[in-house]
Protein backbone atom coordinates (compact mmCIF):
# COMPACT_ATOMS: atom_id res chain seq x y z
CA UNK A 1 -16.83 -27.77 45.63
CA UNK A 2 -19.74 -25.84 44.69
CA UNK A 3 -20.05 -22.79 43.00
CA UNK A 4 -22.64 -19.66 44.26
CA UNK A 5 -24.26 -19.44 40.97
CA UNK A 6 -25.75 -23.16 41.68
CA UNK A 7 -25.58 -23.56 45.59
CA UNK A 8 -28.77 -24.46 47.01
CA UNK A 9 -29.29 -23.67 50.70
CA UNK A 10 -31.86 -23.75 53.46
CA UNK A 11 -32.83 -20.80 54.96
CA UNK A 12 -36.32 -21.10 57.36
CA UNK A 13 -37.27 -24.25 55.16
CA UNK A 14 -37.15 -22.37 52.04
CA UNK A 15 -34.62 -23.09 48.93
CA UNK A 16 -33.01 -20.10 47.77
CA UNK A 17 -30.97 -20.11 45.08
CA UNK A 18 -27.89 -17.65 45.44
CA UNK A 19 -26.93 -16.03 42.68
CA UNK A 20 -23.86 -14.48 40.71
CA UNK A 21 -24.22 -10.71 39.65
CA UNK A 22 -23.52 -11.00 35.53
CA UNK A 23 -20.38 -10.31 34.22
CA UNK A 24 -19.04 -7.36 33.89
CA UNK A 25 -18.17 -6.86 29.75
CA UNK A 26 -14.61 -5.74 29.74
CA UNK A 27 -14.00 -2.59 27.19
CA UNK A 28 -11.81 -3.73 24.40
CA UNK A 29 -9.10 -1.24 24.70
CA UNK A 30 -7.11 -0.54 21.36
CA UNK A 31 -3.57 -2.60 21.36
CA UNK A 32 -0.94 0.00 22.43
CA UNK A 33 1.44 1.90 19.97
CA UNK A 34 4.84 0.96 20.14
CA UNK A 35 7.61 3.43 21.62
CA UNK A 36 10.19 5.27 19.79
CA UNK A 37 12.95 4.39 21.26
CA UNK A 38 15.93 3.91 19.14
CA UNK A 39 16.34 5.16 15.44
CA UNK A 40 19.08 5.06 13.10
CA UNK A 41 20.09 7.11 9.67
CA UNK A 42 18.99 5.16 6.56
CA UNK A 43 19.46 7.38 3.48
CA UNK A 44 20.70 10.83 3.01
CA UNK A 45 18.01 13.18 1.39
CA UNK A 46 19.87 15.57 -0.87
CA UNK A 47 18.11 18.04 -2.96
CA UNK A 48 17.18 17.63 -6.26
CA UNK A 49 18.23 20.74 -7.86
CA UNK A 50 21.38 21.41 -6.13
CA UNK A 51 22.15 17.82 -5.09
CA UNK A 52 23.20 19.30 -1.72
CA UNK A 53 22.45 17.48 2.21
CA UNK A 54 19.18 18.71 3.18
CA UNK A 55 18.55 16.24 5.92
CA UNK A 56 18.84 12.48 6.57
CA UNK A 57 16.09 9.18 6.32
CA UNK A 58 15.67 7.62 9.54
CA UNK A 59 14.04 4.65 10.70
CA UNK A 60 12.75 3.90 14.40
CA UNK A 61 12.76 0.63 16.55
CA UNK A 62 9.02 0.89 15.84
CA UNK A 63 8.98 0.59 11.84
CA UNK A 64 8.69 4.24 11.00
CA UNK A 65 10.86 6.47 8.60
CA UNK A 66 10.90 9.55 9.51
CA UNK A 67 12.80 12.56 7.58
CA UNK A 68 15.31 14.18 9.61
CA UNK A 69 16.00 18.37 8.10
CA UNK A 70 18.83 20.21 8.53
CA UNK A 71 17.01 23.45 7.84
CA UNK A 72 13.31 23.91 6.61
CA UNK A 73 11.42 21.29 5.03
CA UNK A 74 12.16 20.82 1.05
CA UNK A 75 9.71 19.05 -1.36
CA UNK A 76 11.50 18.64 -4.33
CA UNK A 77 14.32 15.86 -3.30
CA UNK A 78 15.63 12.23 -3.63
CA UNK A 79 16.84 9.69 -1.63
CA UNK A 80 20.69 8.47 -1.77
């Protein structure tokens, strides 16, 4: 079987070559992010001062930990 790009035919008892338009370069498209789907607690985060619950760790099918607050965002805290 032969191809277009090197097809030879006859055409009023001239050769012409038939040709292939080029390729078309493909955009290279950045790998997709993954989808939260699922997440689950991993640590409590308790505040530092008062040692009280001020929200809880968690950690996503995709890798991430992400804090959790019960109220407004605290800075000064630890991880149990």
């Amino acid at each position: 079987m032969t191809t277009a790009a090197t097809e030879l035919t006859t055409l009023n008892g001239t050769s012409v070559v038939l040709r292939v338009p080029r390729r078309v370069k493909r955009s290279r498209v950045a790998p997709k992010e993954p989808t939260r789907l699922h997440a689950h607690a991993v640590n409590r985060i308790l505040d530092r001062e008062t040692g009280e619950l001020v929200g809880w760790l968690y950690k996503w099918n995709t890798g991430e930990l992400v804090p959790r607050w019960k109220a407004e965002t605290k800075s000064d805290v630890f991880y149990d």
